[in-house]
C-alpha atoms as a PDB file:
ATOM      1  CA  UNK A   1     115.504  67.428 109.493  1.00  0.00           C
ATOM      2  CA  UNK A   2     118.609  67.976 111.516  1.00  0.00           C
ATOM      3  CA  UNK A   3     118.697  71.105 113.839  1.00  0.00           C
ATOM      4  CA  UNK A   4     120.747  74.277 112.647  1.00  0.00           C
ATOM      5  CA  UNK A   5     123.154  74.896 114.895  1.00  0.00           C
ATOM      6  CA  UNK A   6     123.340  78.654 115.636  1.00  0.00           C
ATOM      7  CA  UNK A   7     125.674  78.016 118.936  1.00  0.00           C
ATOM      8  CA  UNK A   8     128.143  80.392 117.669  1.00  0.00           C
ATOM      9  CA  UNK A   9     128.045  83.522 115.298  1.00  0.00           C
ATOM     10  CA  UNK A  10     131.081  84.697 114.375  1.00  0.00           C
ATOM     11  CA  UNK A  11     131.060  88.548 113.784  1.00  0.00           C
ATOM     12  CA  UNK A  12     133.402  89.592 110.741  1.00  0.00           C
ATOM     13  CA  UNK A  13     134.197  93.511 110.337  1.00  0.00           C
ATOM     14  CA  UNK A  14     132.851  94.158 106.597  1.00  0.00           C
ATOM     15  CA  UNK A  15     135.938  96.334 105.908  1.00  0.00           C
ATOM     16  CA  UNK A  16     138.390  93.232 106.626  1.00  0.00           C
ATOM     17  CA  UNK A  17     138.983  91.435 103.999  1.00  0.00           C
ATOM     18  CA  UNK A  18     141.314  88.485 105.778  1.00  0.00           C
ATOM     19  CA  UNK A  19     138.629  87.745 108.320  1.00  0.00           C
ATOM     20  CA  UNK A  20     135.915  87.585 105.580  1.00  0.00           C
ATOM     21  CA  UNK A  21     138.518  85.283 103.368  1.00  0.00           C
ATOM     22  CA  UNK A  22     139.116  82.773 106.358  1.00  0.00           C
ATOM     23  CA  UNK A  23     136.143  83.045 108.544  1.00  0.00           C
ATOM     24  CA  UNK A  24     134.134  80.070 107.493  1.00  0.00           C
ATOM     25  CA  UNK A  25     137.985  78.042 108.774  1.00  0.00           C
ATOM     26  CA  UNK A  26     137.417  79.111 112.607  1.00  0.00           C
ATOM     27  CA  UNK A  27     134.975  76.433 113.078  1.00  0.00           C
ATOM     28  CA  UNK A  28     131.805  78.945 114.256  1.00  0.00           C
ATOM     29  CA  UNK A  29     128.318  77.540 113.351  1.00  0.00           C
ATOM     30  CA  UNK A  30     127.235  80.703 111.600  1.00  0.00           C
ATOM     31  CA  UNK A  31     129.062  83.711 110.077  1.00  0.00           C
ATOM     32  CA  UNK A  32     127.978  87.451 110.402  1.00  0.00           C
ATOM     33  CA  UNK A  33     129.232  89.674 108.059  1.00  0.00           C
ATOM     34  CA  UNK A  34     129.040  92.988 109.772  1.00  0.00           C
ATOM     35  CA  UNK A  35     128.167  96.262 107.687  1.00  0.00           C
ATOM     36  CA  UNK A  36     127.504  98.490 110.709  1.00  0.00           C
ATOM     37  CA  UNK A  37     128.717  99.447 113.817  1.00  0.00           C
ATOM     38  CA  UNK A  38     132.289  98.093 113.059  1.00  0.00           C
ATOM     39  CA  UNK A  39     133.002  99.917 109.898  1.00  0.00           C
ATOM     40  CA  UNK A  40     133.595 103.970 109.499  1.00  0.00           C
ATOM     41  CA  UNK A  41     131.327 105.889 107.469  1.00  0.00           C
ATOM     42  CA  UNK A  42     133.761 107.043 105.182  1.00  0.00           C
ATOM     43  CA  UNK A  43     134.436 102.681 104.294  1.00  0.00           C
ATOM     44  CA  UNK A  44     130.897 101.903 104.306  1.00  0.00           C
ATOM     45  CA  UNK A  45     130.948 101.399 100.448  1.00  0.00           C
ATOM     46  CA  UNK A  46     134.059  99.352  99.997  1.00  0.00           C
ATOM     47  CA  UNK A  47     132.636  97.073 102.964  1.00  0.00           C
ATOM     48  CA  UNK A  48     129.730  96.379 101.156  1.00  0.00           C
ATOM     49  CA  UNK A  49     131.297  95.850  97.571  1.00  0.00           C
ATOM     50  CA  UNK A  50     133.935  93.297  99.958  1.00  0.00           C
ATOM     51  CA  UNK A  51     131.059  91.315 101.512  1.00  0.00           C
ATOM     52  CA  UNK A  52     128.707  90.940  97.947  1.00  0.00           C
ATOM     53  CA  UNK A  53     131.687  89.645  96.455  1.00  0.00           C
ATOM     54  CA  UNK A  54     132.596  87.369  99.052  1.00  0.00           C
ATOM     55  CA  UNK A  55     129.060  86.080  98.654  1.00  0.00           C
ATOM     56  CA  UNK A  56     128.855  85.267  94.993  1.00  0.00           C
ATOM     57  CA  UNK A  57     132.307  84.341  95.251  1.00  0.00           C
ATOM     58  CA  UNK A  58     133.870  82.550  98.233  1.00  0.00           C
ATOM     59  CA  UNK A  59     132.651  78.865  99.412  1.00  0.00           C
ATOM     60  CA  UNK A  60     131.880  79.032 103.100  1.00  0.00           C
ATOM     61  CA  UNK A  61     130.955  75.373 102.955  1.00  0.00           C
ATOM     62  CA  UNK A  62     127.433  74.781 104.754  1.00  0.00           C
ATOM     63  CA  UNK A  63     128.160  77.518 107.161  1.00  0.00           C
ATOM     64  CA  UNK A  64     125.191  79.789 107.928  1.00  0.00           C
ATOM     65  CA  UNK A  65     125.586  83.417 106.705  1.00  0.00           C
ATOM     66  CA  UNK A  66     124.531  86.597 107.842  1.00  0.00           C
ATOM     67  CA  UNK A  67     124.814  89.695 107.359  1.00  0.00           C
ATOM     68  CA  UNK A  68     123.927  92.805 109.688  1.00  0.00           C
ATOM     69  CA  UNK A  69     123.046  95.399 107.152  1.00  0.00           C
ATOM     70  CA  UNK A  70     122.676  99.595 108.761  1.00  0.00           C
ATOM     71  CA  UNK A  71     119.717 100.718 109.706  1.00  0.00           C
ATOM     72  CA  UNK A  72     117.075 101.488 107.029  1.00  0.00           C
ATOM     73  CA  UNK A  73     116.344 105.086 108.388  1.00  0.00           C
ATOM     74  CA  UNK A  74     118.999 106.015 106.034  1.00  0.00           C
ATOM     75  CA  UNK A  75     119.976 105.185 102.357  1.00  0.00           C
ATOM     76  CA  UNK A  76     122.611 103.078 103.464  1.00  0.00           C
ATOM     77  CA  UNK A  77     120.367 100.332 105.219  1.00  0.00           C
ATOM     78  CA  UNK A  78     118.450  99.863 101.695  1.00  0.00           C
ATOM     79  CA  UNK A  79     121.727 100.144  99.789  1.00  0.00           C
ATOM     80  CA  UNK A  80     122.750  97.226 102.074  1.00  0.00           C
ATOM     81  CA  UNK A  81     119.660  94.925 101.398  1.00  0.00           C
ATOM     82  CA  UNK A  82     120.131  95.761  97.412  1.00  0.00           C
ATOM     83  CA  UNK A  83     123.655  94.109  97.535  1.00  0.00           C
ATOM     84  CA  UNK A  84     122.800  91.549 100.325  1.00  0.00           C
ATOM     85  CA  UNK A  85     119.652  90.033  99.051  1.00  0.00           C
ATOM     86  CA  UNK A  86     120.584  89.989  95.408  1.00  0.00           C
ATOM     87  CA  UNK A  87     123.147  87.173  96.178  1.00  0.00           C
ATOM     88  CA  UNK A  88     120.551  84.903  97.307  1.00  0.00           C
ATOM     89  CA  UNK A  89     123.301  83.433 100.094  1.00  0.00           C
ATOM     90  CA  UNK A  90     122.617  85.665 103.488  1.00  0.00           C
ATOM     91  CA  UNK A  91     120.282  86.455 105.989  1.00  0.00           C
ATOM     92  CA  UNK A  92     119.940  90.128 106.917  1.00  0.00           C
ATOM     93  CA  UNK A  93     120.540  90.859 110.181  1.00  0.00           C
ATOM     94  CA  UNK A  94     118.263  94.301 111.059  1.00  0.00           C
ATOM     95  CA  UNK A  95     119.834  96.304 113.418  1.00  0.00           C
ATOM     96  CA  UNK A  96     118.192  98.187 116.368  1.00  0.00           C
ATOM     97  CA  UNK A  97     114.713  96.912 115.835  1.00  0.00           C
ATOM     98  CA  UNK A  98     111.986  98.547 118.160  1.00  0.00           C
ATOM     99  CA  UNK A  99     108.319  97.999 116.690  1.00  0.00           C
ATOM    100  CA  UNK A 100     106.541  95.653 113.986  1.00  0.00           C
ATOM    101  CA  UNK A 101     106.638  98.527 111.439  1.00  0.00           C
ATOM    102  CA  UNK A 102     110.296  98.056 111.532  1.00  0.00           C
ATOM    103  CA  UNK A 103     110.506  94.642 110.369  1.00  0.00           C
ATOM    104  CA  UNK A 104     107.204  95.366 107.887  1.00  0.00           C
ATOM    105  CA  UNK A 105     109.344  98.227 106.231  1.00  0.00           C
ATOM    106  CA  UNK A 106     112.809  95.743 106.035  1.00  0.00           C
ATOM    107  CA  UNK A 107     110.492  93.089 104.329  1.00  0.00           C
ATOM    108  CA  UNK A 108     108.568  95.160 101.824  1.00  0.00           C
ATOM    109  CA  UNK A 109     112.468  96.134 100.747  1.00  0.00           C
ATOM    110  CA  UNK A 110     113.573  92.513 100.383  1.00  0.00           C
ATOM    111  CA  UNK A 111     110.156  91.467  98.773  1.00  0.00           C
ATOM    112  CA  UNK A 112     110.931  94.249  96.156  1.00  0.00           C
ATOM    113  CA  UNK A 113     114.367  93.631  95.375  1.00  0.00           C
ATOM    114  CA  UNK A 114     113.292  89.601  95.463  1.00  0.00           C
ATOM    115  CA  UNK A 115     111.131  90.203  92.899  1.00  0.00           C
ATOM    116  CA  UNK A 116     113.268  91.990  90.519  1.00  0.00           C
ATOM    117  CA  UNK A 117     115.735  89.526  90.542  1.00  0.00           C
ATOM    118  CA  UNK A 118     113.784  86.692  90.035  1.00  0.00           C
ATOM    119  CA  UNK A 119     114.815  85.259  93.464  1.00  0.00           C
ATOM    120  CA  UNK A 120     112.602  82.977  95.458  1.00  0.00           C
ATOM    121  CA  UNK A 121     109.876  85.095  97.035  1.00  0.00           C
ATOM    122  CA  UNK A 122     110.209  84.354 101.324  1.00  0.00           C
ATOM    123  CA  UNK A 123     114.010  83.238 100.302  1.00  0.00           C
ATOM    124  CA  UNK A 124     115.882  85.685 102.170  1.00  0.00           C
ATOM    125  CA  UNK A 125     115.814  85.445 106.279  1.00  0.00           C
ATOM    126  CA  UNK A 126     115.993  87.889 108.672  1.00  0.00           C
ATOM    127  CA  UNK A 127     116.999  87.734 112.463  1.00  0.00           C
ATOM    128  CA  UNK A 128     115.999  91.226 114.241  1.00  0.00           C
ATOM    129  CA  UNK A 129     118.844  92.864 116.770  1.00  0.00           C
ATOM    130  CA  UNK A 130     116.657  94.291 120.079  1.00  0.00           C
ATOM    131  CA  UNK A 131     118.823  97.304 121.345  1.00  0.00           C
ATOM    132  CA  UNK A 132     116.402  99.804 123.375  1.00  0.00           C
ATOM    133  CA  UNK A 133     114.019  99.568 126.028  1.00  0.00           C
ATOM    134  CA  UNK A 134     111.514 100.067 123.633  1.00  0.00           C
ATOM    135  CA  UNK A 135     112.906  96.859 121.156  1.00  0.00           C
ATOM    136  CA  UNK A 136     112.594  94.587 124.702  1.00  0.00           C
ATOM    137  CA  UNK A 137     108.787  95.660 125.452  1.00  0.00           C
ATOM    138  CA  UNK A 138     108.046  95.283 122.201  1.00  0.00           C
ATOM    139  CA  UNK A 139     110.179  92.036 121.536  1.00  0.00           C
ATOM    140  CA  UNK A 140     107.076  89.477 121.346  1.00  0.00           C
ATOM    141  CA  UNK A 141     105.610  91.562 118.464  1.00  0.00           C
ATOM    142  CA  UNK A 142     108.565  91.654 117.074  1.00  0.00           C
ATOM    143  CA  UNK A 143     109.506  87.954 116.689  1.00  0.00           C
ATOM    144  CA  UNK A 144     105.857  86.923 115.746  1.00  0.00           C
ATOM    145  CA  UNK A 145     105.185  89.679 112.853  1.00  0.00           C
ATOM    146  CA  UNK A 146     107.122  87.684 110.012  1.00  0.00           C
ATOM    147  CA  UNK A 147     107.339  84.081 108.572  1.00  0.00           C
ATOM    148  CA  UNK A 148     111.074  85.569 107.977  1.00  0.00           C
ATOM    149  CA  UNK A 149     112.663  85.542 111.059  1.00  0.00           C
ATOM    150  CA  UNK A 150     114.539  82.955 111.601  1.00  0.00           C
ATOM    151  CA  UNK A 151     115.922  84.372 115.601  1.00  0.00           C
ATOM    152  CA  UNK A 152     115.928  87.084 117.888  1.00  0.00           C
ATOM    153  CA  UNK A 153     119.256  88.680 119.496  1.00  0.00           C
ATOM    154  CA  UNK A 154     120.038  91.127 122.142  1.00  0.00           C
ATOM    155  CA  UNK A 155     122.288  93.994 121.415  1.00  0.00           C
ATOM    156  CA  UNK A 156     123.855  94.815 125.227  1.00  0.00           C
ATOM    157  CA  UNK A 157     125.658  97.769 124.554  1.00  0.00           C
ATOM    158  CA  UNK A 158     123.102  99.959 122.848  1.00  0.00           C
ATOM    159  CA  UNK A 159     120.334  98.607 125.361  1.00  0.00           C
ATOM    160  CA  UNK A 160     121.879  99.084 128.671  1.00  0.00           C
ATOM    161  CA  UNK A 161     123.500 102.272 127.428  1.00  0.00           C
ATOM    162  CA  UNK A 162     119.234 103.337 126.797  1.00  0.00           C
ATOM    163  CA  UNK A 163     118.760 101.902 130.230  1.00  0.00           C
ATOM    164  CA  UNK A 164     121.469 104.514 132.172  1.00  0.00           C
ATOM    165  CA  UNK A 165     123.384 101.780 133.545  1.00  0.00           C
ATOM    166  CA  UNK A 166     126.717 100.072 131.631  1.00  0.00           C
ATOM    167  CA  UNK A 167     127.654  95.793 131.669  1.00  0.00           C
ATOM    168  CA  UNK A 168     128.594  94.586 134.894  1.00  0.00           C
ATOM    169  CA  UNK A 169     130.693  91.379 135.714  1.00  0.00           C
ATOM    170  CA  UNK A 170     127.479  89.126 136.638  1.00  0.00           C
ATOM    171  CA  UNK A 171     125.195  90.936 133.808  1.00  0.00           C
ATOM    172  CA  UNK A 172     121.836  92.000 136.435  1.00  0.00           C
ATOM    173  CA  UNK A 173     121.331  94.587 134.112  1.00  0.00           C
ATOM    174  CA  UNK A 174     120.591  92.510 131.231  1.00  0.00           C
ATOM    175  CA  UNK A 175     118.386  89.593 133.166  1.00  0.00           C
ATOM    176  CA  UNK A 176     115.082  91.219 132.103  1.00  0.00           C
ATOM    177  CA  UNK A 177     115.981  92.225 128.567  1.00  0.00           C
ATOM    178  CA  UNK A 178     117.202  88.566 128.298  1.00  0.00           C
ATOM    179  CA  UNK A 179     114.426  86.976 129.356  1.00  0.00           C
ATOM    180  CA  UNK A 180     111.828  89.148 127.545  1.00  0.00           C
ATOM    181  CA  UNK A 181     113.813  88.468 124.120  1.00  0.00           C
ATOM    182  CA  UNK A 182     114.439  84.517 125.002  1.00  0.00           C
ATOM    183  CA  UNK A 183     110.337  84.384 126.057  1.00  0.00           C
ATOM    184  CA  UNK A 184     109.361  86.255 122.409  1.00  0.00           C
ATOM    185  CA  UNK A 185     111.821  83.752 120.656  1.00  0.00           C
ATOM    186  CA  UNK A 186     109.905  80.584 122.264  1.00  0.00           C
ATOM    187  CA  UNK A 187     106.341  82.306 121.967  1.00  0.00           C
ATOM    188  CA  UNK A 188     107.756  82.597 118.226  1.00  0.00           C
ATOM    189  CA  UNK A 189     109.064  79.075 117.634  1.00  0.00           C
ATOM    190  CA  UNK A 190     112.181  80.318 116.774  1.00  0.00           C
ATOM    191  CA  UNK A 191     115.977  80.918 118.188  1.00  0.00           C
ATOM    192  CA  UNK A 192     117.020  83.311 120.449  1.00  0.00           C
ATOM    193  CA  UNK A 193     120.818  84.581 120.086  1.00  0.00           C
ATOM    194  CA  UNK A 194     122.827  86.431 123.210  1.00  0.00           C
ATOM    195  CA  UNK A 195     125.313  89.420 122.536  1.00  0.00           C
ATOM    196  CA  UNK A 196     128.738  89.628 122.785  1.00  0.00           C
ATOM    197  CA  UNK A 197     131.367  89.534 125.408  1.00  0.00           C
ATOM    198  CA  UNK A 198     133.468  91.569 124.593  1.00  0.00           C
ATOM    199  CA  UNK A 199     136.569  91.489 127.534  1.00  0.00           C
ATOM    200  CA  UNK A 200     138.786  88.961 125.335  1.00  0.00           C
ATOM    201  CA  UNK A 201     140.860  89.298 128.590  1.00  0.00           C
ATOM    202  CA  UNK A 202     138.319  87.927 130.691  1.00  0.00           C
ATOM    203  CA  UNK A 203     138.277  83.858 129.771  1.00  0.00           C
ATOM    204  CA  UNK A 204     136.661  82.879 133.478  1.00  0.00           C
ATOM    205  CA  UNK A 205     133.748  85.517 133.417  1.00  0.00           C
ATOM    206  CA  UNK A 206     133.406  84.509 129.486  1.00  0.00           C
ATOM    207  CA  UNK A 207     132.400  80.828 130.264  1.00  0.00           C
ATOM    208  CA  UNK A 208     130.300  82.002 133.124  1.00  0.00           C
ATOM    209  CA  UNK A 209     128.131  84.318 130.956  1.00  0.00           C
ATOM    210  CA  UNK A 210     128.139  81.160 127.885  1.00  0.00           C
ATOM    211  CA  UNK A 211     126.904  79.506 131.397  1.00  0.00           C
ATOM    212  CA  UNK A 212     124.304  81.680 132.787  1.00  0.00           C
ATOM    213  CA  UNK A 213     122.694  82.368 128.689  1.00  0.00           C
ATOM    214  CA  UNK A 214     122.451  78.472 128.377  1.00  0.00           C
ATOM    215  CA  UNK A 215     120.925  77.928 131.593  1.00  0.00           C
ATOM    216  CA  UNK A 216     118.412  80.734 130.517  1.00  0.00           C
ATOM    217  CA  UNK A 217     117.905  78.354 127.652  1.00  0.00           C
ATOM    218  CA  UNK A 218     119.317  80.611 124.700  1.00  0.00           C
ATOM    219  CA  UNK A 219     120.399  78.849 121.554  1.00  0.00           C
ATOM    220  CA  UNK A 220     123.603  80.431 121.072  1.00  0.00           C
ATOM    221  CA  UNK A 221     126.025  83.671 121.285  1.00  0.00           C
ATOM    222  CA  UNK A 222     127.501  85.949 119.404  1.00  0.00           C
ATOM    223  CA  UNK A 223     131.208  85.670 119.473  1.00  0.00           C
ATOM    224  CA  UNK A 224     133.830  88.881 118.104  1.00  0.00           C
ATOM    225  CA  UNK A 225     136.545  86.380 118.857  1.00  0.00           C
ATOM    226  CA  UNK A 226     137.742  82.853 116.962  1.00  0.00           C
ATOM    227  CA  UNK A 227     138.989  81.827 120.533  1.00  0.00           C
ATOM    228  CA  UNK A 228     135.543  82.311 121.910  1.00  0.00           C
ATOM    229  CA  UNK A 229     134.271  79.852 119.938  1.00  0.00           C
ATOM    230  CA  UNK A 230     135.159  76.737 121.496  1.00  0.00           C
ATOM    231  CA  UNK A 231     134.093  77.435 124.950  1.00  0.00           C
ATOM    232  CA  UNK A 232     130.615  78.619 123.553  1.00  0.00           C
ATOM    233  CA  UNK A 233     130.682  74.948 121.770  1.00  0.00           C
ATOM    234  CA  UNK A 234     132.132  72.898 124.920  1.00  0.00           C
ATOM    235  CA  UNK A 235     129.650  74.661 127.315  1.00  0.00           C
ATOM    236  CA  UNK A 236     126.506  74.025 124.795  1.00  0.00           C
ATOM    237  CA  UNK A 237     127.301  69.833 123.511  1.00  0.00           C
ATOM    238  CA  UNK A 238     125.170  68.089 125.571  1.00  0.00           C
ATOM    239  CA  UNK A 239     127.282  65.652 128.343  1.00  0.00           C
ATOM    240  CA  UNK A 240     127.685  62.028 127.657  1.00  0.00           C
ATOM    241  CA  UNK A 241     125.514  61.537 131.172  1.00  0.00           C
ATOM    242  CA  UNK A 242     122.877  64.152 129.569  1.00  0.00           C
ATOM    243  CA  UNK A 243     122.930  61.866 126.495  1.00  0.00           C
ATOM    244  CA  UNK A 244     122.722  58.418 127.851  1.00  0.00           C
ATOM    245  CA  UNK A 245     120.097  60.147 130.116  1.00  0.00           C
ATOM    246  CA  UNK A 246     117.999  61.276 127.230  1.00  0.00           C
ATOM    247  CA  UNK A 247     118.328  57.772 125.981  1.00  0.00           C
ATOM    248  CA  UNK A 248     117.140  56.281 128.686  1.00  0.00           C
ATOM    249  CA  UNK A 249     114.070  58.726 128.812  1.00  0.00           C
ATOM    250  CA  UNK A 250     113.693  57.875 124.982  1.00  0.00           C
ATOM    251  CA  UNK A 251     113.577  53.970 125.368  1.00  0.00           C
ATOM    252  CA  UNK A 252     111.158  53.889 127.803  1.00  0.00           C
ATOM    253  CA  UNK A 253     108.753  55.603 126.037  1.00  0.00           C
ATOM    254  CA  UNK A 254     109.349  52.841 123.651  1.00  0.00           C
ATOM    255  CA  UNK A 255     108.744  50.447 125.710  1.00  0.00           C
ATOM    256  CA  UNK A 256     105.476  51.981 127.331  1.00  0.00           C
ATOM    257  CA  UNK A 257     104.019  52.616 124.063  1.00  0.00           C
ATOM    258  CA  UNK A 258     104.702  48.728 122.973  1.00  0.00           C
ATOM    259  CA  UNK A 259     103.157  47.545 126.304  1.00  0.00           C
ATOM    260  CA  UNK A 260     100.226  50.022 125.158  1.00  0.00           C
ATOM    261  CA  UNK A 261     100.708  52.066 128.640  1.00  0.00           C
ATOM    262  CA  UNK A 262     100.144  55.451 128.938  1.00  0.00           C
ATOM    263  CA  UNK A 263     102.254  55.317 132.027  1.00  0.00           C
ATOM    264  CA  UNK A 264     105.809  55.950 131.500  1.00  0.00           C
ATOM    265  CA  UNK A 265     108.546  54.952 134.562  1.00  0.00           C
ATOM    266  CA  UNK A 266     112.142  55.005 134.613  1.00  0.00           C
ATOM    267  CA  UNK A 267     114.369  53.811 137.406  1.00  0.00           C
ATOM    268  CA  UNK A 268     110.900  53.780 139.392  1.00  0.00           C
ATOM    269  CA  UNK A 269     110.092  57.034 138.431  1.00  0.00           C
ATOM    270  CA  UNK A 270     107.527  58.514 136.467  1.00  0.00           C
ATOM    271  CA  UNK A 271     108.465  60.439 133.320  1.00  0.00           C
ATOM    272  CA  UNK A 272     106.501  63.234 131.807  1.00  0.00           C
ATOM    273  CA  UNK A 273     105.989  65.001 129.132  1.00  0.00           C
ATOM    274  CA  UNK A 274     108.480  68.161 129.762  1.00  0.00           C
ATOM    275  CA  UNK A 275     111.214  65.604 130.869  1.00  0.00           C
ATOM    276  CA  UNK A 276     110.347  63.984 127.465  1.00  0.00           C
ATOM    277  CA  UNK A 277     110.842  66.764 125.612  1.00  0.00           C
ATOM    278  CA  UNK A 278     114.041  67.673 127.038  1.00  0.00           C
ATOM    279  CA  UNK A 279     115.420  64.737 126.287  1.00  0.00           C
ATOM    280  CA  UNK A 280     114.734  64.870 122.924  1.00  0.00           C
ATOM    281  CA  UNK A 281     116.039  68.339 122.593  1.00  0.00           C
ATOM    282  CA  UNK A 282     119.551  66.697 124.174  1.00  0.00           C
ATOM    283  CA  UNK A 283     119.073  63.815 121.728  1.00  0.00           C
ATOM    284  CA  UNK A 284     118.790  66.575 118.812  1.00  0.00           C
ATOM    285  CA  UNK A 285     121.552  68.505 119.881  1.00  0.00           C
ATOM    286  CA  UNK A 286     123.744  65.556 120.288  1.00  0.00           C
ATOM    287  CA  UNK A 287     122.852  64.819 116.841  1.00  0.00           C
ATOM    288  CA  UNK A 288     123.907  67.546 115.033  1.00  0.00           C
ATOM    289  CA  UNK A 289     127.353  67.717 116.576  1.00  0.00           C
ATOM    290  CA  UNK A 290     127.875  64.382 115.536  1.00  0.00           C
ATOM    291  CA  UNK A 291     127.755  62.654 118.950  1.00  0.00           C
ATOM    292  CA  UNK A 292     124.406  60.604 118.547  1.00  0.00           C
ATOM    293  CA  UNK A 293     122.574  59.154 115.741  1.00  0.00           C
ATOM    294  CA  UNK A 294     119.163  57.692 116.186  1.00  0.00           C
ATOM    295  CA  UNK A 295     119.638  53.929 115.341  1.00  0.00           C
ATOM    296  CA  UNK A 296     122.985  54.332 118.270  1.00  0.00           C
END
């Protein structure tokens, strides 16, 4: 089964009905459909009653779609997952998740409104959003406490603003918060999203954070703008050396396996099992952008 790429979320203001028309056109691996922090209060309705219909109604081709629903310590967070999970076509994105009880109360909601619309029960996804100090401690708990989740993300501007501190230019504050939500994702077997960047000014220090969240070994980012997306994608597709490297690695397991050695060399050197499995993750990669296929 190819991989689902989740290299680039788009984030679409619920309340904007030309972005939610065109976004699937911008070439972003995944779609989010935001009901929260970008809409008002007073259009929290009409956002919702824009995205359901967009749902049932719009063909977004095969990209993933999400949507990032309020929080459910209100009525608007379960008014969200009535609308949302109804249409059968979106995961729900739960905002500022801090503790196991959070996702356990999201998921008795979806279970309930699952079963009275004779939807598939386990259909409908989630991905939690880790905002707080608390959400990063916990974050292991978190991504292991559902057969749901699909990912992880970090939320920067909620979390470092519960830290004291604000986003610098090289992103210190966020190294540990990172890591503690990439290590949960991995300990989970599933993906681990980065937040935004939101200085659409700022083109170098954008490709150096894409850089840095890669090289952490993060599956993707959340982008607020369509001319993010490309450098997220460029910075992610695995090189033509990685590739034919990976190939390489590939064959000669091949060949050690028809020689019946356990012993695996390449170019005199001995290859094991991590640099194996790297180079299948390049190989899988490469894959589903379109730039290898097995029998190549």
């Amino acid at each position: 089964m190819m991989k689902q790429l989740r290299r680039t979320m788009l984030y679409v203001p619920g309340n904007n009905p030309g972005m939610i028309r065109d976004a699937h056109i911008y070439g972003s691996d995944c779609i989010m459909f935001d009901l929260e922090d970008s809409v008002s209060m007073n259009e929290k309705d009409a956002a919702r009653y824009l995205v359901y219909n967009a749902l049932i109604s719009l063909d977004y081709g095969d990209k993933e779609l999400i949507v990032r629903i309020n929080d459910l310590s209100g009525p608007l967070g379960i008014q969200d997952l009535e609308a949302i999970v109804r249409t059968g076509k979106a995961i729900i994105r739960l905002p500022k998740t801090e503790t196991v009880q959070d996702i356990i109360e999201c998921e008795k909601e979806i279970l309930r409104i699952e079963q009275e619309n004779n939807l598939e029960i386990g259909s409908t996804k989630l991905m939690a959003a880790i905002e707080s100090a608390l959400g990063v401690l916990n974050a292991k708990e978190i991504a292991v406490s559902s057969k749901r989740l699909i990912g992880i993300a970090i939320g920067a501007e909620d979390y470092v603003t519960d830290l004291r501190t604000n986003r610098s230019q090289g992103g210190i504050e966020l190294l540990f918060g990172r890591s503690m939500v990439l290590l949960a994702a991995r300990a989970a077997g599933i993906d681990a999203i980065d937040t935004v960047f939101s200085d659409m000014n700022n083109e170098e220090g954008f490709r150096e954070e894409v850089k840095l969240i890669k090289q952490l070994g993060f599956d993707g980012k959340s982008v607020i703008n369509p001319r993010q997306i490309s450098h997220v994608h460029e910075i992610f597709t695995p090189t033509d050396k990685e590739i034919k490297n990976a190939i390489a690695v590939v064959e000669a397991i091949k060949e050690a396996h028809k020689k019946g050695s356990g012993v695996i060399l390449l170019n005199g050197k001995m290859i094991d099992r991590p640099i194996v499995l790297r180079a299948e993750r390049v190989l899988e990669l490469a894959n589903a952008v379109g730039l290898y296929k097995e029998e190549d």
